[in-house]
N, C-alpha and C. Protein backbone atom coordinates (compact mmCIF):
# COMPACT_ATOMS: atom_id res chain seq x y z
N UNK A 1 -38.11 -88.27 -0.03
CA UNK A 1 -38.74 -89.34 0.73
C UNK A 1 -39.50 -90.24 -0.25
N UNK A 2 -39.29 -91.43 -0.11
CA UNK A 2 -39.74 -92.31 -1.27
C UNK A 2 -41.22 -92.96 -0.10
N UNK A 3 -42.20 -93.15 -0.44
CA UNK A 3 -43.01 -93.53 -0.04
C UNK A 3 -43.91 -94.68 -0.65
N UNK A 4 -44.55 -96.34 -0.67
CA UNK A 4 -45.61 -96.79 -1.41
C UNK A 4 -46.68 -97.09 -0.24
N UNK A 5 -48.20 -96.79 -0.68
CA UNK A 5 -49.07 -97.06 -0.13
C UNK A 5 -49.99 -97.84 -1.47
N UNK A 6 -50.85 -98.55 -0.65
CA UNK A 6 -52.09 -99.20 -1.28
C UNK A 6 -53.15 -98.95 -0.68
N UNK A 7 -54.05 -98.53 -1.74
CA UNK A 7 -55.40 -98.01 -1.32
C UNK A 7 -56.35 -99.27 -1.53
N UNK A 8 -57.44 -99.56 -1.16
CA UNK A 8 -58.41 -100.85 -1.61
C UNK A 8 -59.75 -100.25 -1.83
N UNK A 9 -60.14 -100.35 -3.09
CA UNK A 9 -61.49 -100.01 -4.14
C UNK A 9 -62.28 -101.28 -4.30
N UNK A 10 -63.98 -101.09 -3.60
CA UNK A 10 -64.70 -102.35 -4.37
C UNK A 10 -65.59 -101.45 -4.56
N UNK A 11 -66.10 -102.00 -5.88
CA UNK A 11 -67.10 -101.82 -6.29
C UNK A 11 -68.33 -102.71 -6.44
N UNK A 12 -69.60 -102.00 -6.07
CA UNK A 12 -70.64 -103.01 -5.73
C UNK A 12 -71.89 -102.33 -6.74
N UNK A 13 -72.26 -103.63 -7.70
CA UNK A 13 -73.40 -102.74 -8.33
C UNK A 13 -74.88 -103.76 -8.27
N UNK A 14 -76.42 -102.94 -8.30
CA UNK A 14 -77.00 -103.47 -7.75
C UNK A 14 -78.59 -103.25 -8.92
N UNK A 15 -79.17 -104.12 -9.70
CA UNK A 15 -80.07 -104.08 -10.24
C UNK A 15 -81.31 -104.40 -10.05
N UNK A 16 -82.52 -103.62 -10.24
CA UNK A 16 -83.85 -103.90 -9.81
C UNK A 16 -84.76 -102.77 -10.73
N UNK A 17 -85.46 -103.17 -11.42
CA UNK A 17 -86.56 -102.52 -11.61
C UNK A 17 -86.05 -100.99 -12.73
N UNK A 18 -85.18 -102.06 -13.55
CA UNK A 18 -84.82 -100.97 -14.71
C UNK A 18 -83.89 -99.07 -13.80
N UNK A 19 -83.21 -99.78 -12.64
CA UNK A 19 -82.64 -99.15 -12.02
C UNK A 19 -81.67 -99.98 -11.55
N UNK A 20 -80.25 -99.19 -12.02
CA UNK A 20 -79.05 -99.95 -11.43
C UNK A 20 -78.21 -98.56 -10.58
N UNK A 21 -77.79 -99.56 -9.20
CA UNK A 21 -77.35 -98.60 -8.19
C UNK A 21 -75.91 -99.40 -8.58
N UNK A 22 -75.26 -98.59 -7.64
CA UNK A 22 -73.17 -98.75 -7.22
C UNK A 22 -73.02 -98.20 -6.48
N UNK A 23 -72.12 -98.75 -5.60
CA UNK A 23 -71.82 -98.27 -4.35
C UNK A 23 -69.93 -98.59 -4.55
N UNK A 24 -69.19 -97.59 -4.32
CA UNK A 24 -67.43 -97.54 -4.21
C UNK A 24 -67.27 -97.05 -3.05
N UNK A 25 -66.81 -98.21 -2.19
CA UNK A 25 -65.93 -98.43 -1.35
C UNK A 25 -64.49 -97.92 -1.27
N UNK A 26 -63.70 -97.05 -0.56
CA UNK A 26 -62.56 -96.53 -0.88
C UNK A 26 -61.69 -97.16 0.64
N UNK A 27 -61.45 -97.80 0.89
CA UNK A 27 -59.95 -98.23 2.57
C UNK A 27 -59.19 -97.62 1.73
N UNK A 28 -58.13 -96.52 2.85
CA UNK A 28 -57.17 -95.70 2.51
C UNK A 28 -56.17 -96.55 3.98
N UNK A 29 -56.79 -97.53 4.61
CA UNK A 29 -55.53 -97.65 5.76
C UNK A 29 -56.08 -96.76 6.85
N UNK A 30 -56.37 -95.67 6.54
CA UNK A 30 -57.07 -94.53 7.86
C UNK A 30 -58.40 -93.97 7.82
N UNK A 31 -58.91 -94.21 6.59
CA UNK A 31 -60.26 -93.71 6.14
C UNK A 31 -60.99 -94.33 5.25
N UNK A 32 -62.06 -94.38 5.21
CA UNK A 32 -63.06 -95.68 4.35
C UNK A 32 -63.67 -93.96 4.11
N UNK A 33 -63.96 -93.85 2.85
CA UNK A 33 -65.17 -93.28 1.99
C UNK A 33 -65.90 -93.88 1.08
N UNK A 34 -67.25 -93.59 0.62
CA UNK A 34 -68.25 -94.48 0.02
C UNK A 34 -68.53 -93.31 -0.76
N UNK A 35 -68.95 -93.76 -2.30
CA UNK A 35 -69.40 -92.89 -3.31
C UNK A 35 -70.56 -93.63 -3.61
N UNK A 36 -71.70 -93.26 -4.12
CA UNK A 36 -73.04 -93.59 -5.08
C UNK A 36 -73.50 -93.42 -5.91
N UNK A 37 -74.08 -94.19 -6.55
CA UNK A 37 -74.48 -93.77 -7.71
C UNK A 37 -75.69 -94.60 -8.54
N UNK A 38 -76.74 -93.82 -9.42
CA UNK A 38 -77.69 -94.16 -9.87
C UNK A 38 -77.80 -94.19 -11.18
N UNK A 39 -78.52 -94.88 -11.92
CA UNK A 39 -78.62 -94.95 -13.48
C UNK A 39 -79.95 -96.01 -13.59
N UNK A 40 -81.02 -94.49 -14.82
CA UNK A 40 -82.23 -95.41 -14.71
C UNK A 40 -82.50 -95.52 -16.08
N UNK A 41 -83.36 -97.12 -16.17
CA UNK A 41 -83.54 -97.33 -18.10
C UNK A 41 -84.51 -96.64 -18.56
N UNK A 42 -84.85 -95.40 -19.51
CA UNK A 42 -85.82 -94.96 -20.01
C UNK A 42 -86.97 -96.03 -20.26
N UNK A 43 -88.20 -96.23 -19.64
CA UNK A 43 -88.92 -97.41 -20.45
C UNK A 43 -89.00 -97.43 -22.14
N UNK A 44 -88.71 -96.57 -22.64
CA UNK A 44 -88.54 -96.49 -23.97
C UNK A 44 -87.63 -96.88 -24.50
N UNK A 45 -86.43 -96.70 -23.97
CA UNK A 45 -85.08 -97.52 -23.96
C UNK A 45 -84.71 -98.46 -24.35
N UNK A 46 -83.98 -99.42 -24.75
CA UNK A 46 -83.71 -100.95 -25.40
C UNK A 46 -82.90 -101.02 -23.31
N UNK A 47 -83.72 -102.33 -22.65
CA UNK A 47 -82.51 -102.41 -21.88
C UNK A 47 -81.18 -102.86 -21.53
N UNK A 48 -79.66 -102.28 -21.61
CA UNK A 48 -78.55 -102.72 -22.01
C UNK A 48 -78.33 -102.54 -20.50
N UNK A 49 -78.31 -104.26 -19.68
CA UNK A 49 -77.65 -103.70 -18.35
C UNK A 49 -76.08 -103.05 -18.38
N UNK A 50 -75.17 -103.23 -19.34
CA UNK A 50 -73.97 -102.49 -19.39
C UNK A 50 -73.89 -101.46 -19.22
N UNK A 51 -75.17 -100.57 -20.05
CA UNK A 51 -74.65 -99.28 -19.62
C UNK A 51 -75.26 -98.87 -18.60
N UNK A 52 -76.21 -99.52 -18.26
CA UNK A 52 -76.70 -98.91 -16.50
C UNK A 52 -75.58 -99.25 -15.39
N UNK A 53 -74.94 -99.85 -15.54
CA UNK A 53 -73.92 -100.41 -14.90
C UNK A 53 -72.79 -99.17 -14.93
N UNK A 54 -72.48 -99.25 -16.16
CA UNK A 54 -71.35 -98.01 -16.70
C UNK A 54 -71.66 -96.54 -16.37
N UNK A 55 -73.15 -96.51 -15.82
CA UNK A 55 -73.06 -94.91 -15.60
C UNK A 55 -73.11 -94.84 -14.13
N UNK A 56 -73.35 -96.44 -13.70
CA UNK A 56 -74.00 -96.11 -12.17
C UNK A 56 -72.44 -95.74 -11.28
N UNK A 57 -71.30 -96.71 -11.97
CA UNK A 57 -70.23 -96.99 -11.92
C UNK A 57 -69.63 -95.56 -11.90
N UNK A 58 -69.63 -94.87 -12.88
CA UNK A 58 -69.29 -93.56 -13.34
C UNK A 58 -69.80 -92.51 -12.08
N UNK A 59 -70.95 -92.68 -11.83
CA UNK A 59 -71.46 -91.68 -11.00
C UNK A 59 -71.15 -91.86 -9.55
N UNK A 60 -70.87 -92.76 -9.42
CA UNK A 60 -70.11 -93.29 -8.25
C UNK A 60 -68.71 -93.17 -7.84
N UNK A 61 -68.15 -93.01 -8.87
CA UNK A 61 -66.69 -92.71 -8.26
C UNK A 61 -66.58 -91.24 -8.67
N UNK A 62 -67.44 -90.47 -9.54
CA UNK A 62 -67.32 -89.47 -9.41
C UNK A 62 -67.61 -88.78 -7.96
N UNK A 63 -68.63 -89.37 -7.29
CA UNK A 63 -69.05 -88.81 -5.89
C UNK A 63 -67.97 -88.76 -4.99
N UNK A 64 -66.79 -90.31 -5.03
CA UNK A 64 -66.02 -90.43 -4.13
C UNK A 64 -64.74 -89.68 -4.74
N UNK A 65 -64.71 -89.18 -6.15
CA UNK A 65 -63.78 -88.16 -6.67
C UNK A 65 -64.12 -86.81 -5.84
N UNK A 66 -65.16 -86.46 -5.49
CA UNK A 66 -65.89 -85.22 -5.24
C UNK A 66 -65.12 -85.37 -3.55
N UNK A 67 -65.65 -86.35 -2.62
CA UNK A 67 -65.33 -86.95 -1.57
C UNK A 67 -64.15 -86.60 -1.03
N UNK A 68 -63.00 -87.21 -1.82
CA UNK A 68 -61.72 -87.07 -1.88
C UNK A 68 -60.84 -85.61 -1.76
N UNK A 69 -61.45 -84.82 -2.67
CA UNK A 69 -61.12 -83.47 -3.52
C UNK A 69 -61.18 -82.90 -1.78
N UNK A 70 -62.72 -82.82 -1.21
CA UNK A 70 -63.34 -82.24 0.04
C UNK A 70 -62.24 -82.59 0.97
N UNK A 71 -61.76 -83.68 0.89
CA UNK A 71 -60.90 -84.27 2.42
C UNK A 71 -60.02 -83.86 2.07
N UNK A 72 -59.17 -83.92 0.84
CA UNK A 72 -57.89 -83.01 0.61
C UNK A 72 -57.75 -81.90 1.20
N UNK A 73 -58.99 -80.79 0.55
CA UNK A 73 -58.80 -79.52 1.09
C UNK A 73 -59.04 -79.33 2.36
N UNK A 74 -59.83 -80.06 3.34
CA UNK A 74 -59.88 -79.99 4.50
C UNK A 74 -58.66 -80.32 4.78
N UNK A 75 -57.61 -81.03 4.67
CA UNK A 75 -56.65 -80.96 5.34
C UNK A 75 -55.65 -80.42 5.12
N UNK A 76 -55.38 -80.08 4.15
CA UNK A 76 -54.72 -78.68 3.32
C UNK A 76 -54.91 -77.40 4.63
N UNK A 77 -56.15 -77.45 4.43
CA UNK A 77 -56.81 -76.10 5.35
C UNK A 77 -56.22 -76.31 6.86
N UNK A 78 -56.70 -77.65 7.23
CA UNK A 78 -55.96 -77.46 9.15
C UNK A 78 -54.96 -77.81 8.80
N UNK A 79 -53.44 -77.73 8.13
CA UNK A 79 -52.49 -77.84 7.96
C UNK A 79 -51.83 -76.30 7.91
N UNK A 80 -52.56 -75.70 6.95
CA UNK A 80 -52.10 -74.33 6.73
C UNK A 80 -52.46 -73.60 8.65
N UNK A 81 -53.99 -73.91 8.75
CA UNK A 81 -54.32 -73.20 10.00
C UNK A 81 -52.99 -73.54 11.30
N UNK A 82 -53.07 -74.88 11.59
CA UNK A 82 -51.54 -75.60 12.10
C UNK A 82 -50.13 -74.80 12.13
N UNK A 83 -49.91 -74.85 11.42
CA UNK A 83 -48.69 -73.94 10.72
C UNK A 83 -48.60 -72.22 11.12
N UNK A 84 -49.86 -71.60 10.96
CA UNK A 84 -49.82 -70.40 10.96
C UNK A 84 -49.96 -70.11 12.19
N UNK A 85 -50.52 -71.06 13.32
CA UNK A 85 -50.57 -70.71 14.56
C UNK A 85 -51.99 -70.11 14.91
N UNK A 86 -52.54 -70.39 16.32
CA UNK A 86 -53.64 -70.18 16.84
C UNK A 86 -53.61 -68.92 16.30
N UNK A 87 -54.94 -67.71 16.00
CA UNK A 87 -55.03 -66.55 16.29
C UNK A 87 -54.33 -65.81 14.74
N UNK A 88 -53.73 -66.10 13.93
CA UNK A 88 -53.32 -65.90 12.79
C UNK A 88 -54.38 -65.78 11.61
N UNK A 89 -54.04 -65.38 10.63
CA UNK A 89 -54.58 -65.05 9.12
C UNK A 89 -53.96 -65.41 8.41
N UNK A 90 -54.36 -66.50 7.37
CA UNK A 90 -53.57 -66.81 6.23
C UNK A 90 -53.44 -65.54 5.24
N UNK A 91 -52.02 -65.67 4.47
CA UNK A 91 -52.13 -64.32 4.32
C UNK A 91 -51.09 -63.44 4.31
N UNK A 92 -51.46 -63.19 5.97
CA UNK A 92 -51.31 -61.94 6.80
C UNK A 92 -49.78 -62.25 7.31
N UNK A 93 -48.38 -61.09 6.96
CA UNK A 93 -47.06 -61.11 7.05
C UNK A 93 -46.89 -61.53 8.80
């Protein structure tokens, strides 16, 4: 089965006060997930908004990596449960 889908990613990043936030937006067509993420400038720090940007960025799609991983296996799981029938044990012959 040959299949193409398109997924749609924005990314939104947001600066204030030697703290830069991001927020990733994920439309799958059936499901919107949101990842977050924070990154703060040491006051000691030189401030480079790039890399507050680059980690907030980072930590953010890691969340909606994390996000993703969770919804997979949830449906992995009621797929297998599905399959095996009410009252069953995965497993079990």
């Amino acid at each position: 089965m040959t299949r193409t889908a398109e997924w749609k990613i924005r990314l939104y990043l947001f600066e204030e006060d030697n703290t830069t936030k991001a927020r990733v937006v994920l439309d799958t067509g059936t499901a919107v997930l949101t990842g977050h993420g924070v990154a703060r400038c040491n006051a000691e720090d030189r401030d480079v908004p790039e890399i507050g940007d680059e980690l907030a960025a980072g930590r953010a799609l890691h969340d909606l990596d994390r996000q993703l991983m969770t919804t997979a296996h949830g449906d992995m799981e009621a797929l297998q449960t599905t399959q095996s029938g009410p009252g069953t044990t995965r497993g079990a012959p």
